[in-house]
Protein backbone atom coordinates (compact mmCIF):
# COMPACT_ATOMS: atom_id res chain seq x y z
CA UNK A 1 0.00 0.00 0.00
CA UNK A 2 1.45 3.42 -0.88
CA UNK A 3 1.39 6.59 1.04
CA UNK A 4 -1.36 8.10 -1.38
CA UNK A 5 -3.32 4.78 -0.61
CA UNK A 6 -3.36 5.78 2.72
CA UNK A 7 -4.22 9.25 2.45
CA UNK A 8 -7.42 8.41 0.12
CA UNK A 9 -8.18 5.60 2.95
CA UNK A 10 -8.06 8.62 5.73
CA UNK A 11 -10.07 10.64 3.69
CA UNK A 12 -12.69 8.12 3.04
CA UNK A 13 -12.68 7.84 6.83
CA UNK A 14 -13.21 12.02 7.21
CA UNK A 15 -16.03 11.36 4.72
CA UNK A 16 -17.24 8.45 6.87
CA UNK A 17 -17.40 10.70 9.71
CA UNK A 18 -18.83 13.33 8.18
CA UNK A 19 -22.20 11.42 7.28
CA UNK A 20 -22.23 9.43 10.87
CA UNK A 21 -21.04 12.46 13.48
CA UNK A 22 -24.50 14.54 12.51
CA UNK A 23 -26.48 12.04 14.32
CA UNK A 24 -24.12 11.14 16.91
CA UNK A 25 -24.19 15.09 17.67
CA UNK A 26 -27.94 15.50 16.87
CA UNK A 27 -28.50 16.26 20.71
CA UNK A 28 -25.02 17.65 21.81
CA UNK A 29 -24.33 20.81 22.11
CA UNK A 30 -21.35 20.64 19.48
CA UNK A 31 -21.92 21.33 15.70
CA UNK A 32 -20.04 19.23 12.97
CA UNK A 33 -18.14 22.28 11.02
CA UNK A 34 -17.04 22.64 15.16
CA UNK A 35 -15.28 19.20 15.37
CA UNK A 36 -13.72 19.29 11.50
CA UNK A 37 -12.54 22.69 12.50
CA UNK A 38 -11.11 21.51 15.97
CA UNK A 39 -9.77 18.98 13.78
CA UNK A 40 -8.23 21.11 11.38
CA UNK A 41 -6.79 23.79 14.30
CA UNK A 42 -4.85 20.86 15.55
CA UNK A 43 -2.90 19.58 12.50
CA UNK A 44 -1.08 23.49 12.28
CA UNK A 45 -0.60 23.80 15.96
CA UNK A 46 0.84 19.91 17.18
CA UNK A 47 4.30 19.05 15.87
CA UNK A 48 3.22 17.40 12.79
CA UNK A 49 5.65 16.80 10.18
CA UNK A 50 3.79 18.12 6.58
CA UNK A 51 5.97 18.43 3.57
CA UNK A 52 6.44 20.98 1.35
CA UNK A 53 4.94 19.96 -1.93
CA UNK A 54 6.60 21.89 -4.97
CA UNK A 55 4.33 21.43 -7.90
CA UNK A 56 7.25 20.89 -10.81
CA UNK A 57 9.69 18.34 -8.71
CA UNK A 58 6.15 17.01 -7.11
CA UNK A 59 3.95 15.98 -9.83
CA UNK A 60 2.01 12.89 -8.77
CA UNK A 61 1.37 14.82 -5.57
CA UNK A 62 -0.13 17.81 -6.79
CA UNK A 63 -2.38 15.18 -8.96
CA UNK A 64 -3.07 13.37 -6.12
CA UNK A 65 -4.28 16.65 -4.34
CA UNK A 66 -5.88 17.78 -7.54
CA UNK A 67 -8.29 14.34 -7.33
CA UNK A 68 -9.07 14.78 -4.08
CA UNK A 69 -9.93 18.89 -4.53
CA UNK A 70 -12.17 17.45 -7.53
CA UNK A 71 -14.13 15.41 -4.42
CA UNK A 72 -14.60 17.76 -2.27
CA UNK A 73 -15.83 20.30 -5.11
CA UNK A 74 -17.98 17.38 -6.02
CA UNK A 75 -19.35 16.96 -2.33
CA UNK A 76 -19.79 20.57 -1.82
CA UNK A 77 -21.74 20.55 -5.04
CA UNK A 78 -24.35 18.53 -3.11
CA UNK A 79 -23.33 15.15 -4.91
CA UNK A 80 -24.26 12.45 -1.72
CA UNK A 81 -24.94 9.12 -2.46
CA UNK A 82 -28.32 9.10 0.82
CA UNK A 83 -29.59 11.81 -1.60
CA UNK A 84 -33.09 10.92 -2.64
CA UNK A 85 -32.91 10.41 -6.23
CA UNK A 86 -35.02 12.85 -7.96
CA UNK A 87 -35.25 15.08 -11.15
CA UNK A 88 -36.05 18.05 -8.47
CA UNK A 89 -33.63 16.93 -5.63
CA UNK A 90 -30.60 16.79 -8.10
CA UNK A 91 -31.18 19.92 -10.74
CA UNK A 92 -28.81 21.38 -8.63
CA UNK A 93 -26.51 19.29 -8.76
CA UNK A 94 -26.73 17.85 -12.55
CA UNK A 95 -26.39 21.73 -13.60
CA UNK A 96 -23.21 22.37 -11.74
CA UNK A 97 -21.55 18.99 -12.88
CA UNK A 98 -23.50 18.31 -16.18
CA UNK A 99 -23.19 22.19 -17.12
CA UNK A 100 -20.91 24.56 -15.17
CA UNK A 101 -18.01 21.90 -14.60
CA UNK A 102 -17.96 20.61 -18.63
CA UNK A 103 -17.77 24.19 -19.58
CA UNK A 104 -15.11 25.36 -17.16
CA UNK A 105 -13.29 22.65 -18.52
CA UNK A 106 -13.50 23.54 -22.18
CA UNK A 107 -13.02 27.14 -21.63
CA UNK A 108 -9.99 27.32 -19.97
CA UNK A 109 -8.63 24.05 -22.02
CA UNK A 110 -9.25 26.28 -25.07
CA UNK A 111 -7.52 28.81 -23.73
CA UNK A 112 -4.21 27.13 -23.13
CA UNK A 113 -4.66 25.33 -26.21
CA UNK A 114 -4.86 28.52 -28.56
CA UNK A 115 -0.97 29.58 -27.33
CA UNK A 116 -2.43 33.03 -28.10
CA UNK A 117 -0.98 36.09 -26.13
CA UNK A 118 -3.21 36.70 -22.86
CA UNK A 119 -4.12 40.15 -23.83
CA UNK A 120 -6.13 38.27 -27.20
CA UNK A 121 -7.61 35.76 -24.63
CA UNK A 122 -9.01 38.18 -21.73
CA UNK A 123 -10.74 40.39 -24.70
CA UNK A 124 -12.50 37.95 -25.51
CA UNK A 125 -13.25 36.91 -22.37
CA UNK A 126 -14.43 40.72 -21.87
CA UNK A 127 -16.58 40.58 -24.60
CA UNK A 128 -18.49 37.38 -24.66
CA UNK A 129 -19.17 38.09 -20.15
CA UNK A 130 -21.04 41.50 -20.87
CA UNK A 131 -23.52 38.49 -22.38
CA UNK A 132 -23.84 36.16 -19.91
CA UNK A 133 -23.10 37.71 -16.71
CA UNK A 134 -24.92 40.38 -14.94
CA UNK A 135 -21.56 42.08 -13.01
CA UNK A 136 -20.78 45.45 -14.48
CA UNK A 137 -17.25 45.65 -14.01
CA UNK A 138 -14.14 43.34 -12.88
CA UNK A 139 -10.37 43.63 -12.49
CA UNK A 140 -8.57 40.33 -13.91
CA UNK A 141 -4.59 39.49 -14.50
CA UNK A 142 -4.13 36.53 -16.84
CA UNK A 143 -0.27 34.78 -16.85
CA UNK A 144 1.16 32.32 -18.57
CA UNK A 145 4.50 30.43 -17.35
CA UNK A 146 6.56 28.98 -20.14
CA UNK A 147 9.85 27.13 -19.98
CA UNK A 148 11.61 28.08 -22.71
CA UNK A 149 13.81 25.49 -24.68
CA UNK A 150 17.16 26.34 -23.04
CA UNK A 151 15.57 25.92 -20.00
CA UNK A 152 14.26 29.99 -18.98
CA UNK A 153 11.15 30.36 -17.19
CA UNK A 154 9.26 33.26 -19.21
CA UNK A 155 5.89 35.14 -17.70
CA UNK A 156 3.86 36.68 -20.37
CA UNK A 157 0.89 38.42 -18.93
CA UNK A 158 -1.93 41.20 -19.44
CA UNK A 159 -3.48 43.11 -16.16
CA UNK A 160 -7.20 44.70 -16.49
CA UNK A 161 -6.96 46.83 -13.63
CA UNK A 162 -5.62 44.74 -11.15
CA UNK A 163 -2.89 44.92 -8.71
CA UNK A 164 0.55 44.26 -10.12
CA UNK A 165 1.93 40.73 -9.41
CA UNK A 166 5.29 40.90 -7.25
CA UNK A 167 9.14 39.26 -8.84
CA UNK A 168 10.93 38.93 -6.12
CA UNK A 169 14.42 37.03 -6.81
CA UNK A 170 16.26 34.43 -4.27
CA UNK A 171 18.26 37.25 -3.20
CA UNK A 172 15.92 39.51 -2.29
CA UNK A 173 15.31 41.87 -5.06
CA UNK A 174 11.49 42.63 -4.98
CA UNK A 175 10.25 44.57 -8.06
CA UNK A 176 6.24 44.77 -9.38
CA UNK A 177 5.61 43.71 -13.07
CA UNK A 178 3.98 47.17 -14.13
CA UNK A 179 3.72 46.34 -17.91
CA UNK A 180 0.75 44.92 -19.36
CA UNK A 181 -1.89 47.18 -17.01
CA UNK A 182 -5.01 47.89 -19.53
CA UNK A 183 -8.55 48.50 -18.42
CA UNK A 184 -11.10 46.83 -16.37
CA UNK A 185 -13.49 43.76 -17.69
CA UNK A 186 -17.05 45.47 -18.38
CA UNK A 187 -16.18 49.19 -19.48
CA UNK A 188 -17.63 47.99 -22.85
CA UNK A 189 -14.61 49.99 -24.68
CA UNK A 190 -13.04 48.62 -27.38
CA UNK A 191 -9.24 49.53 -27.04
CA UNK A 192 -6.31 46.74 -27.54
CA UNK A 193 -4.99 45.28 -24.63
CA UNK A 194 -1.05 44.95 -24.11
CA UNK A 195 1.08 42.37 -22.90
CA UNK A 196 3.68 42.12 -20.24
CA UNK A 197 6.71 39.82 -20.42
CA UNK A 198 9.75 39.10 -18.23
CA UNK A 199 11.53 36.63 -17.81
CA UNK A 200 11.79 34.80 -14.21
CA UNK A 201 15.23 33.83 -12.45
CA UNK A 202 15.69 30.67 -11.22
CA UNK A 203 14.05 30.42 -7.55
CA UNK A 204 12.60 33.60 -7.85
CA UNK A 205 9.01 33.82 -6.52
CA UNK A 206 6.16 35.69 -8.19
CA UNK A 207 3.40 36.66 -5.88
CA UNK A 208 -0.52 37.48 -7.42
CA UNK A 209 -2.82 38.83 -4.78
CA UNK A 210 -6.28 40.86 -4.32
CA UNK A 211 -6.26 44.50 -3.19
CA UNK A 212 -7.68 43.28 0.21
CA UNK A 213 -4.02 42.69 1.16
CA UNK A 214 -2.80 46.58 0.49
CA UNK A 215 -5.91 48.57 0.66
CA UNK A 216 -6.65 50.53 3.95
CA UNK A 217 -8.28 53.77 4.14
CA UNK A 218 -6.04 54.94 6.79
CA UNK A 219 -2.66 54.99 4.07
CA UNK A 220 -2.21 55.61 0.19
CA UNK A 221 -2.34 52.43 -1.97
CA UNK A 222 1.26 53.56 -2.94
CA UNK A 223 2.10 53.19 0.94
CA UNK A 224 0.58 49.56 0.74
CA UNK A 225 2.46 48.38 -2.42
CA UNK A 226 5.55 49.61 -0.61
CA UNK A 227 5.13 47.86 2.51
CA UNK A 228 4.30 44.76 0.11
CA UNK A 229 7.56 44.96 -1.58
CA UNK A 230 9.33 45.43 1.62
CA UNK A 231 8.46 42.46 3.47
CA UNK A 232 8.37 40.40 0.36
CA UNK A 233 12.13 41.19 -0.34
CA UNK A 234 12.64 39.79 3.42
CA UNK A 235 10.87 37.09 3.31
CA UNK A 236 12.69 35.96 -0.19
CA UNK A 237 14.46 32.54 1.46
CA UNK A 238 11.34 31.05 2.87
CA UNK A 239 9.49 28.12 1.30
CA UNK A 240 6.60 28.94 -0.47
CA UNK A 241 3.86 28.02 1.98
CA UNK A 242 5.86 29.94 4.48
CA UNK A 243 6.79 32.94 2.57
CA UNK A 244 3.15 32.99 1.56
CA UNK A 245 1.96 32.83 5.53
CA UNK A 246 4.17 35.45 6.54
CA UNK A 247 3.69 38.17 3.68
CA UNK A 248 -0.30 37.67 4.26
CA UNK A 249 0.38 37.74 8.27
CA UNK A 250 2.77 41.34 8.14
CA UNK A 251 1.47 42.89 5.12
CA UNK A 252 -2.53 42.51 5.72
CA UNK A 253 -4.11 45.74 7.20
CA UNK A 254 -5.71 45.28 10.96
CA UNK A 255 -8.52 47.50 10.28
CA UNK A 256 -9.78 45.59 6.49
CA UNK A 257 -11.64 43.00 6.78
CA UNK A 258 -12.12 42.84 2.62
CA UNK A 259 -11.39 39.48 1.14
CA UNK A 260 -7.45 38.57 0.83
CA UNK A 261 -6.66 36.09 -1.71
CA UNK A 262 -2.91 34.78 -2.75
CA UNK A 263 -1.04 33.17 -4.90
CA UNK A 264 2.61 32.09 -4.88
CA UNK A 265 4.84 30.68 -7.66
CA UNK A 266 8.19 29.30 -6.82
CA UNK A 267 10.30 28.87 -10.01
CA UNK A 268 12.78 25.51 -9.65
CA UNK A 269 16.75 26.42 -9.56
CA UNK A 270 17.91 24.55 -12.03
């Protein structure tokens, strides 16, 4: 038995207790999310020893991980096998997996399958959602990571009004990719969009986040950005998951409570 074996097999066991603790806590005065969260508090805080998955040297982990984030989208879709079944009990459920998921799929499939600069992708992608989606306006920033043939890491990118995604190198140069900024989705104006490109150092890190993380009312965004940059350059040696922790946990304003969402890329030395 491998080690993903027994991962799936402690999963199926979560899943096993999250159909039989409901009724075993019916008349307690503890809630499920309560115990999974319990649960959850105590893998970060006891002395347990999780690994640091990169996604390039890591492959058949991050698939692993992938399969099992496909379950859990699938159970928080509603798909449960004690569901009655129904034609009204599962539209739900048959529209999100026999509609939503097929067309996420294609979409982005067709996306990366065109090879087409970002900048030709997100206009179209501005055009067709004043269609089929009721949301007026939207900031976006669409990258692409390439490996070149001799073995460079490339980002090519375009930015509808979003914040700038942060290089920052393994020795602590911290610099924001400016190029590529064009406007919002939704302003229904029909003006090219550019492209960014750099090309990424060998275990540099690029960081994409949401304004939540810079925004305050109390300080300029320029004063954000800069604080950003600052404790990003610092923070350069860390291992992704860390580095990500700690920009989120210094940079973050105490008086925002707007949504904060990150993403880190580690490029592999090579």
């Amino acid at each position: 038995m491998t080690t993903a074996d027994l991962l799936f097999a402690l999963l199926g066991a979560v899943a096993l207790g999250a159909a039989v603790l409901p009724r075993l806590l019916a008349r307690k005065p503890l809630s499920l999310p309560l115990v999974f969260l319990a649960l959850g508090a105590a893998v970060q805080v006891l002395p347990v020893p999780l690994p640091e998955i990169d996604p390039v040297a890591d492959g058949v982990w991050v698939e692993h991980l992938a399969e099992i984030c496909v379950v859990l989208s699938l159970m928080g879709a509603g798909l449960a096998l004690n569901r009655p079944f129904g034609r009204a009990s599962w539209q739900g459920v048959r529209r999100q997996l026999g509609l939503t998921m097929p067309l996420t799929i294609a979409a982005v499939a067709y996306a990366w399958a065109q090879e087409e600069p970002p900048s030709s992708i997100v206009s179209r992608l501005d055009r067709s959602a004043m269609h089929i989606t009721d949301v007026t306006m939207a900031t976006l920033l669409f990258a692409r990571l390439d490996r070149e043939g001799d073995g460079r890491w490339t980002l090519t990118w375009t930015n509808a009004g979003h914040p700038p995604p942060l290089l920052v190198t393994r020795d602590g140069e911290a610099r924001f990719l400016t190029g590529g900024h064009g406007m919002l989705l939704g302003t229904a104006l029909e003006r090219p969009r550019p492209d960014g490109q750099v090309e990424v150092p060998p275990g540099a890190t690029l960081l994409f986040y949401t304004d939540g993380l810079i925004e305050e009312p109390s300080r300029s965004l320029d004063d954000g950005l800069e604080l950003l940059r600052t404790h990003a350059a610092t923070l350069a040696e860390h291992p992704p998951a860390r580095f990500t922790d700690l920009v989120l946990d210094r940079t973050r304003p105490t008086g925002n409570d707007d949504d904060v969402a990150l993403l880190t890329v580690r490029v592999p030395v090579e």
